[in-house]
Each structure stands twice: as structure tokens, then as C-alpha cells.
PDB file of N, CA and C in Angstrom:
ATOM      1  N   UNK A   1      10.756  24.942 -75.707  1.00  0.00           N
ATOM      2  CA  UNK A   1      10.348  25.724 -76.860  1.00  0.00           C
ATOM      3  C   UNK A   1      11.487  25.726 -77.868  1.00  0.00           C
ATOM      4  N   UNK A   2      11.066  25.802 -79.140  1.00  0.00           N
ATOM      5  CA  UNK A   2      12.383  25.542 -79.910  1.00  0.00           C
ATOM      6  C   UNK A   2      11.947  26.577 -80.608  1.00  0.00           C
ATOM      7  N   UNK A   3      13.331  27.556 -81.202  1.00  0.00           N
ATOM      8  CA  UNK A   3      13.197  28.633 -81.491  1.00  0.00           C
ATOM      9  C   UNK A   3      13.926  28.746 -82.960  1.00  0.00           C
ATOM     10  N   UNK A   4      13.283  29.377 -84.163  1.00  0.00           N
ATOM     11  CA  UNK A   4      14.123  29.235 -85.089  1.00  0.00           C
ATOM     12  C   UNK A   4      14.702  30.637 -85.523  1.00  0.00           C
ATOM     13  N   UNK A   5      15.312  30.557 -86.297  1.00  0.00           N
ATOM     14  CA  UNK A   5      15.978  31.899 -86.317  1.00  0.00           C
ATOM     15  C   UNK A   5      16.105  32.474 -88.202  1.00  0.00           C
ATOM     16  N   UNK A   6      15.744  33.538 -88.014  1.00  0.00           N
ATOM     17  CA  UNK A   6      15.415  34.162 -89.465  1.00  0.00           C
ATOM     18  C   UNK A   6      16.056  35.471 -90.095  1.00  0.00           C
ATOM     19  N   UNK A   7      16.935  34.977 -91.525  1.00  0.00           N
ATOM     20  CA  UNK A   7      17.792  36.202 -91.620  1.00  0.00           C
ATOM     21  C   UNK A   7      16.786  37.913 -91.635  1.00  0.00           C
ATOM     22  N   UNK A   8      17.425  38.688 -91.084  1.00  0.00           N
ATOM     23  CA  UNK A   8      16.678  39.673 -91.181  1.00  0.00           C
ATOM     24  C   UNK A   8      17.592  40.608 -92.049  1.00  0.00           C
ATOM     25  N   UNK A   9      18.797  41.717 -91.943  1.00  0.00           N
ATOM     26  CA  UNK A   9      19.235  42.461 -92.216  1.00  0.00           C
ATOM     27  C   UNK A   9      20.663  41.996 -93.221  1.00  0.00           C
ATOM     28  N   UNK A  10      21.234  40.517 -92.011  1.00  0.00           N
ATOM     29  CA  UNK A  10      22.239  40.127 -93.055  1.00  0.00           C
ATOM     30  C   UNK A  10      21.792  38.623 -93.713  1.00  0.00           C
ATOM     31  N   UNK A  11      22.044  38.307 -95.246  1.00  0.00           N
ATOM     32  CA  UNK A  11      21.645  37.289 -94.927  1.00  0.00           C
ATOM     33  C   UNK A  11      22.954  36.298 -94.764  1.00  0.00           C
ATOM     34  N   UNK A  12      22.120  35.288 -94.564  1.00  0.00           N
ATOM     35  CA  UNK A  12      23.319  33.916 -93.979  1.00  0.00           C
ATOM     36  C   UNK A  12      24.604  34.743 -92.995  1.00  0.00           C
ATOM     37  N   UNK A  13      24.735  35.355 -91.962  1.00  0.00           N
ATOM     38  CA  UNK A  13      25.499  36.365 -91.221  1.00  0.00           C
ATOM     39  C   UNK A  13      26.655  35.006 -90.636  1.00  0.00           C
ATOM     40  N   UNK A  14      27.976  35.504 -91.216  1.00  0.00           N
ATOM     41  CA  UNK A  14      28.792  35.064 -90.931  1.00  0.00           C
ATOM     42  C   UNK A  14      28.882  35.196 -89.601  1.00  0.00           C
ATOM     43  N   UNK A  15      30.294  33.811 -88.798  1.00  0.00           N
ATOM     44  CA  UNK A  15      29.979  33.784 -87.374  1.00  0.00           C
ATOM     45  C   UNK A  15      30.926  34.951 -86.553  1.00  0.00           C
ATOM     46  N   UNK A  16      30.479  35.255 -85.488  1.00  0.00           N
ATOM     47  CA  UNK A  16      31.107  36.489 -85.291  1.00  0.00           C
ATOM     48  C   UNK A  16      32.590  36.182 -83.977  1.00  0.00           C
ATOM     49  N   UNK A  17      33.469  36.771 -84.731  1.00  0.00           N
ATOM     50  CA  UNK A  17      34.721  36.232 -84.130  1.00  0.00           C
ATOM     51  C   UNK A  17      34.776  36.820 -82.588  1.00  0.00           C
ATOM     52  N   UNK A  18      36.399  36.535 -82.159  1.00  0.00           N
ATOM     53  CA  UNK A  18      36.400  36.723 -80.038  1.00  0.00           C
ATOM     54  C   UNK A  18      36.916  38.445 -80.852  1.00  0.00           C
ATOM     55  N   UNK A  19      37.191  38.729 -81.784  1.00  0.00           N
ATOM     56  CA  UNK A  19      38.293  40.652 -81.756  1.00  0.00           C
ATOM     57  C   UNK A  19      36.426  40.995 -81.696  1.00  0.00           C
ATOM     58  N   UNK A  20      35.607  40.630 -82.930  1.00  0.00           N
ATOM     59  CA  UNK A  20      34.656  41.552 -82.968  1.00  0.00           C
ATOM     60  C   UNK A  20      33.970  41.723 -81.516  1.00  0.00           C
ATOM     61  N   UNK A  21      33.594  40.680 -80.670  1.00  0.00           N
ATOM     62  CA  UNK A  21      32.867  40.339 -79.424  1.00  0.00           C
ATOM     63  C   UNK A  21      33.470  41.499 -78.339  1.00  0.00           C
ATOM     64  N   UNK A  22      34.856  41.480 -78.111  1.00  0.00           N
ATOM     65  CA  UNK A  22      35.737  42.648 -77.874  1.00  0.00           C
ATOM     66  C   UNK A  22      35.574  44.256 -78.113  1.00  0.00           C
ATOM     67  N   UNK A  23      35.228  44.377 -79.506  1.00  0.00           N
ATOM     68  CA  UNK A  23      35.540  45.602 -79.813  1.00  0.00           C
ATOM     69  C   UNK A  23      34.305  46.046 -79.498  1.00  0.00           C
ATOM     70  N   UNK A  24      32.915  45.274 -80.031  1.00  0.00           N
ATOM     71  CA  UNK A  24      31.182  45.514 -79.161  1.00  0.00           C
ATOM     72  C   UNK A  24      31.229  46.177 -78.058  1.00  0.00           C
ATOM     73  N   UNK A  25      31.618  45.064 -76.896  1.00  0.00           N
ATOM     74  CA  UNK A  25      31.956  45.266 -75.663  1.00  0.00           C
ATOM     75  C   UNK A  25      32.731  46.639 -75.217  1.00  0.00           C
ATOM     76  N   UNK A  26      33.741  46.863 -75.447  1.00  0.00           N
ATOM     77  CA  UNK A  26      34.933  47.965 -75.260  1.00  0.00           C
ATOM     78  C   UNK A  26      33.736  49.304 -75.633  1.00  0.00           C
ATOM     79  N   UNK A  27      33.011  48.950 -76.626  1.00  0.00           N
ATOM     80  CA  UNK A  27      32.096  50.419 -77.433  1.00  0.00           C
ATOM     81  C   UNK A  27      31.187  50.733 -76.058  1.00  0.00           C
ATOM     82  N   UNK A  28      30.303  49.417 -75.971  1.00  0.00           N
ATOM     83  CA  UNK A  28      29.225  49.536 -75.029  1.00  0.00           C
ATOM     84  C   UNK A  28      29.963  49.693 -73.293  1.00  0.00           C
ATOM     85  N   UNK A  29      31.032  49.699 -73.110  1.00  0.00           N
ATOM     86  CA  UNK A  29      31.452  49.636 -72.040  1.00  0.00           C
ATOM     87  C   UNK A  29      30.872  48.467 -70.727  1.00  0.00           C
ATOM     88  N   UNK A  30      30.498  47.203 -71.684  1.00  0.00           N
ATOM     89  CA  UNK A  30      29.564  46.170 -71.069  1.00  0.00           C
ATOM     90  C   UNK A  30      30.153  44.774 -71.531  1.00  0.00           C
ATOM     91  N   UNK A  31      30.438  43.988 -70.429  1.00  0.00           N
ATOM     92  CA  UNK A  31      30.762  42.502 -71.141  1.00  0.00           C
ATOM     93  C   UNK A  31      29.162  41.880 -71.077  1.00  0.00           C
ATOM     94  N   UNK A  32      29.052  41.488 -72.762  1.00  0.00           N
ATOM     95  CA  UNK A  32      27.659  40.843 -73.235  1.00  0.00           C
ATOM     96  C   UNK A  32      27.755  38.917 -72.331  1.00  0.00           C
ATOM     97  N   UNK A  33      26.648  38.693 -71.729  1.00  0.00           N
ATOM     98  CA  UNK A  33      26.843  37.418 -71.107  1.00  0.00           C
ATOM     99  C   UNK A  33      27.202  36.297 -72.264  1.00  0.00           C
ATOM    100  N   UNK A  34      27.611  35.423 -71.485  1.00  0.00           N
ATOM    101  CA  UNK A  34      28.177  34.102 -72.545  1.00  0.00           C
ATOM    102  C   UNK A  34      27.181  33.212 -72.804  1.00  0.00           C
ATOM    103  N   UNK A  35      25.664  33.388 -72.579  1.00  0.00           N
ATOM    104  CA  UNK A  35      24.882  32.434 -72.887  1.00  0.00           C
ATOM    105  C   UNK A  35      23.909  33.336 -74.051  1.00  0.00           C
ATOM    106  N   UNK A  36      24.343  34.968 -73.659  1.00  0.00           N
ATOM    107  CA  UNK A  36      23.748  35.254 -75.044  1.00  0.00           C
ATOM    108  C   UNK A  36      24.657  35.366 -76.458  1.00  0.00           C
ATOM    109  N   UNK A  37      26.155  35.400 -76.225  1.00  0.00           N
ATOM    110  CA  UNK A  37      26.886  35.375 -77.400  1.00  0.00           C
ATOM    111  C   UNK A  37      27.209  34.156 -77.639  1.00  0.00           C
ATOM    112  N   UNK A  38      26.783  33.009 -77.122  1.00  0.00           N
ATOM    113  CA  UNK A  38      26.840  31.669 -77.901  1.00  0.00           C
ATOM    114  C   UNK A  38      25.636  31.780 -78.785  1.00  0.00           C
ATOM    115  N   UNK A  39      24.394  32.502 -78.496  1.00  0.00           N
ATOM    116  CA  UNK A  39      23.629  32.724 -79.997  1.00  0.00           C
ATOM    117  C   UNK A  39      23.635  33.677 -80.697  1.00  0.00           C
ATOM    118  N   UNK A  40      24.174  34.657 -79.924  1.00  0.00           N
ATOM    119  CA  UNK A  40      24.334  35.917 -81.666  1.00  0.00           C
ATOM    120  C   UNK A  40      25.817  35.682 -82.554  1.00  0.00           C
ATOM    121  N   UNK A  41      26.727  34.497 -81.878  1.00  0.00           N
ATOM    122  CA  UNK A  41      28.158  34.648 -82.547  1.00  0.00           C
ATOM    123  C   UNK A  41      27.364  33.692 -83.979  1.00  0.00           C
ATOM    124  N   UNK A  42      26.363  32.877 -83.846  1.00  0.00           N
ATOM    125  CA  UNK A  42      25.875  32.332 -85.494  1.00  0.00           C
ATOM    126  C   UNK A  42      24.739  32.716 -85.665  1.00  0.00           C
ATOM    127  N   UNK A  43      24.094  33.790 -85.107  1.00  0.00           N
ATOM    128  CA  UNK A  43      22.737  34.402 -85.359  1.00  0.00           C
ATOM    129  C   UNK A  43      22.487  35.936 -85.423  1.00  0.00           C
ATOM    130  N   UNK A  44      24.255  36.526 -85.663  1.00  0.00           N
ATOM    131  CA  UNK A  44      23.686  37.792 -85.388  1.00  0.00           C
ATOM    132  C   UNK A  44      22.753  38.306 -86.452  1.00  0.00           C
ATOM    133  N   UNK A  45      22.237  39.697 -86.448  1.00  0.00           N
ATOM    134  CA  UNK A  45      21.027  40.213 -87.207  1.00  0.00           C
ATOM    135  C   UNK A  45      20.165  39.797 -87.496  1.00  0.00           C
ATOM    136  N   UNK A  46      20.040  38.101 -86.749  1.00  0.00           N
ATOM    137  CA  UNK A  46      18.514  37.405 -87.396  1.00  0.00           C
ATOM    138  C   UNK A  46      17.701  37.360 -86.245  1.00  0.00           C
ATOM    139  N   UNK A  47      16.629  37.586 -86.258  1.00  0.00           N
ATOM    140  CA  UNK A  47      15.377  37.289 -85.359  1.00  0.00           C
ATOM    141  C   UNK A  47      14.601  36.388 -84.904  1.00  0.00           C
ATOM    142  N   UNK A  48      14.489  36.259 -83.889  1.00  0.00           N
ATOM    143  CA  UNK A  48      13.734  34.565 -83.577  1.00  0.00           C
ATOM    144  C   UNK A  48      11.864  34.593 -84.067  1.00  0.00           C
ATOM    145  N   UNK A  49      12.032  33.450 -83.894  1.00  0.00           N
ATOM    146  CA  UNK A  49      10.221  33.124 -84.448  1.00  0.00           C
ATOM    147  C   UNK A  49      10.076  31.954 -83.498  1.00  0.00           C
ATOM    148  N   UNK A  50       9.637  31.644 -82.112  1.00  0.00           N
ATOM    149  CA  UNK A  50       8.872  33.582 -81.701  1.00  0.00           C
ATOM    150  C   UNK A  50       9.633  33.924 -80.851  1.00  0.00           C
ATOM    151  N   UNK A  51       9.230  35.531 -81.057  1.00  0.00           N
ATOM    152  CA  UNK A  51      10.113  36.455 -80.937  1.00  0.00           C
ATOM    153  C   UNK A  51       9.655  36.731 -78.881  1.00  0.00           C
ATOM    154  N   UNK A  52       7.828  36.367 -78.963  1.00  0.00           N
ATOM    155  CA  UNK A  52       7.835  36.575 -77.517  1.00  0.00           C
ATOM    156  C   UNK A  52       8.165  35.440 -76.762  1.00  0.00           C
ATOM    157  N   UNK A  53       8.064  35.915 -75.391  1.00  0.00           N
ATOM    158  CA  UNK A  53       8.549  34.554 -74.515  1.00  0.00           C
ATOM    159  C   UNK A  53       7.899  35.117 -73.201  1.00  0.00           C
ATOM    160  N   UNK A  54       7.811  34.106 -72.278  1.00  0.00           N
ATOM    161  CA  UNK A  54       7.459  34.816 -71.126  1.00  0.00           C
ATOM    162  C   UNK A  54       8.317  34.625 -69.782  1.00  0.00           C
ATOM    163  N   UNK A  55       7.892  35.659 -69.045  1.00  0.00           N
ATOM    164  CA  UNK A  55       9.430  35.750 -67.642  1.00  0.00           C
ATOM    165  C   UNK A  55       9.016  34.577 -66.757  1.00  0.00           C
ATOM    166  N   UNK A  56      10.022  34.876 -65.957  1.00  0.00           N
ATOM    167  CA  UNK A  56       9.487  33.752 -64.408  1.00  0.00           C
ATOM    168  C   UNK A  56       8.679  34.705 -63.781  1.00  0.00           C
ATOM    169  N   UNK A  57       8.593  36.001 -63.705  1.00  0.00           N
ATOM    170  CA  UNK A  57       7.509  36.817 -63.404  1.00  0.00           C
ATOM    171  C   UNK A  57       5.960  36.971 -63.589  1.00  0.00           C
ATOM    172  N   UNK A  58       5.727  36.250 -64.728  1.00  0.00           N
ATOM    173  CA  UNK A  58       4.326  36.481 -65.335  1.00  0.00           C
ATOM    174  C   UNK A  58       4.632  36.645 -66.272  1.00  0.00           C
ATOM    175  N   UNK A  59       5.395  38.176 -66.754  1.00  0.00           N
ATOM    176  CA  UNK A  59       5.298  38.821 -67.750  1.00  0.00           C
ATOM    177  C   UNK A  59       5.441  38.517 -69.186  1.00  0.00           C
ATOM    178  N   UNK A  60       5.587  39.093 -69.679  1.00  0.00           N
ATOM    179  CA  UNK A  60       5.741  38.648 -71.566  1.00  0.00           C
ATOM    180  C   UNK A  60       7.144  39.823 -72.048  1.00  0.00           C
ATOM    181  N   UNK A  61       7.828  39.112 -72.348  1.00  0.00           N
ATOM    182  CA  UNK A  61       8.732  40.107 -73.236  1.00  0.00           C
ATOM    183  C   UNK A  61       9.086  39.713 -74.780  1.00  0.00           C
ATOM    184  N   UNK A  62       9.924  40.531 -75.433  1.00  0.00           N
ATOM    185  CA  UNK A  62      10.003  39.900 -77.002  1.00  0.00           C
ATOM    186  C   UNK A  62      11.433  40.543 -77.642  1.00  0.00           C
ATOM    187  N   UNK A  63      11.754  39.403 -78.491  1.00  0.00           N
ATOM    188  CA  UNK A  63      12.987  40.366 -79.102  1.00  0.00           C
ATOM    189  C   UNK A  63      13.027  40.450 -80.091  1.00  0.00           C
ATOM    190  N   UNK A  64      13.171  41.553 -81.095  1.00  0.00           N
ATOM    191  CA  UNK A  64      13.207  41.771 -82.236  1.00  0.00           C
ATOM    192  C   UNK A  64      14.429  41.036 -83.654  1.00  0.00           C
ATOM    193  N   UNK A  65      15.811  41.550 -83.010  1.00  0.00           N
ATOM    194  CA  UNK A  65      16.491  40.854 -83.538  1.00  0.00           C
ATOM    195  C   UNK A  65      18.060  40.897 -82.613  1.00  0.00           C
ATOM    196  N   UNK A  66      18.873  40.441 -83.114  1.00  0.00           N
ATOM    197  CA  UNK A  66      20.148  40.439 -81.909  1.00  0.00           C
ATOM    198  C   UNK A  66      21.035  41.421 -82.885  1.00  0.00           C
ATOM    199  N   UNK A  67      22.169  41.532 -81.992  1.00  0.00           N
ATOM    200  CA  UNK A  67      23.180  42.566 -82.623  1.00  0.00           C
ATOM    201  C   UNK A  67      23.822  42.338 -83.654  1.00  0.00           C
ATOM    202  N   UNK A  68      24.384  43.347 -84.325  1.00  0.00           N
ATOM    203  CA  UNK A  68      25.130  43.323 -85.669  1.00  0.00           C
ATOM    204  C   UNK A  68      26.497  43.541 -85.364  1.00  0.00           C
ATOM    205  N   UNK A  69      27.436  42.343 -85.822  1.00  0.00           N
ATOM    206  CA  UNK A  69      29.163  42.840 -84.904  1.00  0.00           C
ATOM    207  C   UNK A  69      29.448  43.089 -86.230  1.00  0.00           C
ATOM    208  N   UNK A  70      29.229  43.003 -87.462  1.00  0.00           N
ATOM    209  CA  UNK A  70      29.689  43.356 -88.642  1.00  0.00           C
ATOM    210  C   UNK A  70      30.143  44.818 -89.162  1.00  0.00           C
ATOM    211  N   UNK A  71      31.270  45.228 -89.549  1.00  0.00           N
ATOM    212  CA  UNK A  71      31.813  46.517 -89.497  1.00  0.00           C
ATOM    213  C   UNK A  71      31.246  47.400 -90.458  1.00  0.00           C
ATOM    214  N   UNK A  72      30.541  48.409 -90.030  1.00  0.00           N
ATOM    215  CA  UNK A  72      29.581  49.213 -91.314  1.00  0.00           C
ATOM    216  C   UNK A  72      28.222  48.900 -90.798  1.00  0.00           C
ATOM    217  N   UNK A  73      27.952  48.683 -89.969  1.00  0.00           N
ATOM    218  CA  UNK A  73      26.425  48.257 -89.330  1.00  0.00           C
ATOM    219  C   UNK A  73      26.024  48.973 -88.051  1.00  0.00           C
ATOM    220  N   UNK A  74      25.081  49.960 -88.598  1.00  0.00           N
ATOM    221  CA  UNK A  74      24.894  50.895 -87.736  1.00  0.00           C
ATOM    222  C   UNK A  74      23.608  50.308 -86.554  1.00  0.00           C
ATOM    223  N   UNK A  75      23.989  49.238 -86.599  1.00  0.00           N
ATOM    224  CA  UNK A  75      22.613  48.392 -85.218  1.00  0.00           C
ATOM    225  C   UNK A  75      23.897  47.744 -84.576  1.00  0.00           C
TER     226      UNK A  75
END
């Protein structure tokens, strides 16, 4: 499936550096996995199209948009 990705909040969202990835982390008290910050470090705030997908379970899940490491961004 090829997934494209669409500015939502920032546009063209600069790529997000290793301090910001850090300081996320340190907030959330969570290291974010490395296969999802290889796509929000050039996709943060944008949303995929499509957004659903489905599990190895059956199920259906969906994501709206990915995180904002940008300073002043209350998402």
C-alpha cells in the first residue's frame, strides 16, 4: 500500500531534529519506536491518505495525523 502524506496543521513541516525527538520523549516519559520516527521526523503534523489500515487481527484502525515536535504546538 503506498501511502501519501498531506500537510495538515504545518505546512511543508520542517524535519524534526535528534534534541526535539528527546525533549518529546523526556515530556511523554516514553521512547517513540524508530520505525515510527523515521516517518514523523519528515511528516510531522501531516496525515496519511489513507488514514485506515487494517491489523493482523482482523481489525481496522486509522490515524489521523502524527505528532507536532515544533515548539509552540500544543498537539
Amino acid at each position: 500500500m503506498t501511502v501519501r502524506w498531506e500537510d495538515f496543521a504545518i505546512e511543508d513541516p520542517p524535519v524534526v531534529s535528534d534534541a526535539q525527538v528527546l525533549e518529546v520523549e523526556r515530556a511523554i516519559g516514553r521512547r517513540l519506536p524508530q520505525d515510527y520516527l523515521a516517518v514523523v521526523r519528515v511528516n510531522q503534523e501531516r496525515t496519511p491518505e489513507p488514514g485506515c489500515f487494517d491489523l493482523v487481527d482482523g481489525d481496522r484502525s486509522s490515524i489521523n495525523s502524527l505528532l507536532v515536535f515544533e515548539e509552540g504546538h500544543s498537539d
